[in-house]
C-alpha atoms as a PDB file:
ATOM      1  CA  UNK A   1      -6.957  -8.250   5.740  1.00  0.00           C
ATOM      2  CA  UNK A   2      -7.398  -8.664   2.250  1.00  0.00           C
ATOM      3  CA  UNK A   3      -9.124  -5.756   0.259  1.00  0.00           C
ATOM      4  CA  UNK A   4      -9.692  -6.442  -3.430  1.00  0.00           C
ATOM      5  CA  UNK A   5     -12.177  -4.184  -5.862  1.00  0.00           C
ATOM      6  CA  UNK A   6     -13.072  -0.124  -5.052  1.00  0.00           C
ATOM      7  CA  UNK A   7     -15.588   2.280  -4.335  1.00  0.00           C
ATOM      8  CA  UNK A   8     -17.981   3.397  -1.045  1.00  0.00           C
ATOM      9  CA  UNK A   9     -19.106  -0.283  -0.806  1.00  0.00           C
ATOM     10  CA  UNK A  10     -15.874  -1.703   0.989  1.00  0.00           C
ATOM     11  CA  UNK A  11     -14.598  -0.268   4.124  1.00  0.00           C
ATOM     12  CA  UNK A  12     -11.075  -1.272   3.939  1.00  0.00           C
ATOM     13  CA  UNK A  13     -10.835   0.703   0.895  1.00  0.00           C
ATOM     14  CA  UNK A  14     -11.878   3.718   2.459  1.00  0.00           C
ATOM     15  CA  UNK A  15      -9.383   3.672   5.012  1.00  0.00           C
ATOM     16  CA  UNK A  16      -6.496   3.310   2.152  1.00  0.00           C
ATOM     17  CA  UNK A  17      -7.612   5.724  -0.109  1.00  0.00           C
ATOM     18  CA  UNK A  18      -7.532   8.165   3.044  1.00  0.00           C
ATOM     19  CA  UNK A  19      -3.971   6.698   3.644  1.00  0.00           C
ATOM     20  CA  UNK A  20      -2.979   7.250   0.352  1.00  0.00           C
ATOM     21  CA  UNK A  21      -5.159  10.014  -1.169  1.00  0.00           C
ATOM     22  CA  UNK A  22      -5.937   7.865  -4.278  1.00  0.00           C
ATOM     23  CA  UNK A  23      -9.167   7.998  -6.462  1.00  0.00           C
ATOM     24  CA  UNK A  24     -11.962   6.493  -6.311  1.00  0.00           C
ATOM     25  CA  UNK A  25     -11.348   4.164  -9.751  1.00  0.00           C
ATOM     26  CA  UNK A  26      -8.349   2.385  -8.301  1.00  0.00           C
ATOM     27  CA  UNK A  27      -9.054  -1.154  -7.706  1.00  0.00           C
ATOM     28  CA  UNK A  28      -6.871  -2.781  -5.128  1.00  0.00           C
ATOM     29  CA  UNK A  29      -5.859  -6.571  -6.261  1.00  0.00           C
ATOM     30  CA  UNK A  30      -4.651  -7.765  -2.840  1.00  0.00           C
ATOM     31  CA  UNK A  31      -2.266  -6.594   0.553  1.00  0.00           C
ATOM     32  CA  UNK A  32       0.360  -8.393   2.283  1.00  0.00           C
ATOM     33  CA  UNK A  33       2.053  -8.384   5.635  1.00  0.00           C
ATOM     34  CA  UNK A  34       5.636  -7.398   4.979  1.00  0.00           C
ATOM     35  CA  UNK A  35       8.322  -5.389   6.246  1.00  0.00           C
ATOM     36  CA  UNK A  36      10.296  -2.198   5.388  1.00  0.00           C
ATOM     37  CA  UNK A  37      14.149  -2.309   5.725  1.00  0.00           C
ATOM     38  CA  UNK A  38      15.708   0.850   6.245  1.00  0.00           C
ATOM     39  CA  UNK A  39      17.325   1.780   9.113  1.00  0.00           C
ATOM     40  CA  UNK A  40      15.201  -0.679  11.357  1.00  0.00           C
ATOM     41  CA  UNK A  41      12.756  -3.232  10.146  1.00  0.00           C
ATOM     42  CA  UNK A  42       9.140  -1.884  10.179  1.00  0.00           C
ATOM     43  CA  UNK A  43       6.243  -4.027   9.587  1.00  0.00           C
ATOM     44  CA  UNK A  44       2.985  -3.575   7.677  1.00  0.00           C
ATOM     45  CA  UNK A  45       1.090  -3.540   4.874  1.00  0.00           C
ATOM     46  CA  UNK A  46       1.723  -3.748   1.029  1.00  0.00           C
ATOM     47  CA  UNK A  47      -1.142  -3.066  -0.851  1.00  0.00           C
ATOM     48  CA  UNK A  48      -0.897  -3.741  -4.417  1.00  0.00           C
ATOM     49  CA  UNK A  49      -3.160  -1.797  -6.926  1.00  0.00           C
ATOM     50  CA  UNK A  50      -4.640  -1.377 -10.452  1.00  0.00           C
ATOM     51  CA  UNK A  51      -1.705   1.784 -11.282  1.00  0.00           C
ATOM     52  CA  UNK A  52       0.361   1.580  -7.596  1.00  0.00           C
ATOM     53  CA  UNK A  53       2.220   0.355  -4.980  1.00  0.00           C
ATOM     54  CA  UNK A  54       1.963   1.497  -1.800  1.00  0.00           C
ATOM     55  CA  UNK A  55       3.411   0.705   1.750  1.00  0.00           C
ATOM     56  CA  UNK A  56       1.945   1.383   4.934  1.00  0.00           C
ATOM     57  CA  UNK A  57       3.367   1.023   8.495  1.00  0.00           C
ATOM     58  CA  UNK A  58       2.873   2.326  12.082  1.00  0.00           C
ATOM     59  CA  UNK A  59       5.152   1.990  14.751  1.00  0.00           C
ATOM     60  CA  UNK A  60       5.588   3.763  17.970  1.00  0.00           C
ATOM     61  CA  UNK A  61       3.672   6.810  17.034  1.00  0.00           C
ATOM     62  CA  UNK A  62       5.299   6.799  13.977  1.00  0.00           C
ATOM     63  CA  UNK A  63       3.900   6.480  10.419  1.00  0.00           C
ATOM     64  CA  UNK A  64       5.704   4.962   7.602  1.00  0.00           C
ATOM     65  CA  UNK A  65       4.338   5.422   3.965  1.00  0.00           C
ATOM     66  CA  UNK A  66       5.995   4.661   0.525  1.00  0.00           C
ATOM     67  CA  UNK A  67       3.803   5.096  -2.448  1.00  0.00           C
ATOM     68  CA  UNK A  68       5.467   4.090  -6.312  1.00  0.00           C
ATOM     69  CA  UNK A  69       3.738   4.618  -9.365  1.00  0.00           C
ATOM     70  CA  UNK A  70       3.851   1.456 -11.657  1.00  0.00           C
ATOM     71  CA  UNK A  71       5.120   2.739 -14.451  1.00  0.00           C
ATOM     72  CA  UNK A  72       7.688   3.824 -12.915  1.00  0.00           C
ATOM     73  CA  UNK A  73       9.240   0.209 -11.953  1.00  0.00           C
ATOM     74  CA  UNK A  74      11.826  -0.253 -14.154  1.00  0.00           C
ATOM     75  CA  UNK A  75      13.212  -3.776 -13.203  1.00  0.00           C
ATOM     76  CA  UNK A  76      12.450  -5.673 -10.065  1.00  0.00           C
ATOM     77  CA  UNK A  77      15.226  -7.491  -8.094  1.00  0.00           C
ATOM     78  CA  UNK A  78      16.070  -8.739  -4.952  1.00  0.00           C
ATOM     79  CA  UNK A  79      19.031  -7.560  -2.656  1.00  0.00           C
END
């Protein structure tokens, strides 16, 4: 599923911005299949966007959601 630009005219959009409560102005540049390690490995979606990034998983009933302001990534790394 990929779900790039904003606004009323794209229906993926709509669903995400319900996910994620975000405005109407943010323009998503692409999503991903990925996982979340935490305790277990949980896959989903990364949707990366004009001012965020936001993960979004369900699994079993159970919804996973991360949501990180840009500006607020200091310095990216892998573990």
């Amino acid at each position: 599923m990929i779900v790039s630009g904003s606004g009323e005219d794209n229906p993926s959009w709509n669903i995400i911005s319900k996910l994620f409560n975000l405005s109407r102005k943010e323009f998503v540049y692409d999503d991903f299949s990925c996982s979340l390690w935490n305790k277990i490995v949980v896959p989903g979606h990364l949707y990366c966007m004009e001012n965020h990034i936001c993960f979004y998983a369900e699994m079993m009933g159970t919804e996973s959601k991360v949501f990180v302001l840009i500006r607020e990534i200091l310095t990216p790394s892998l573990r």
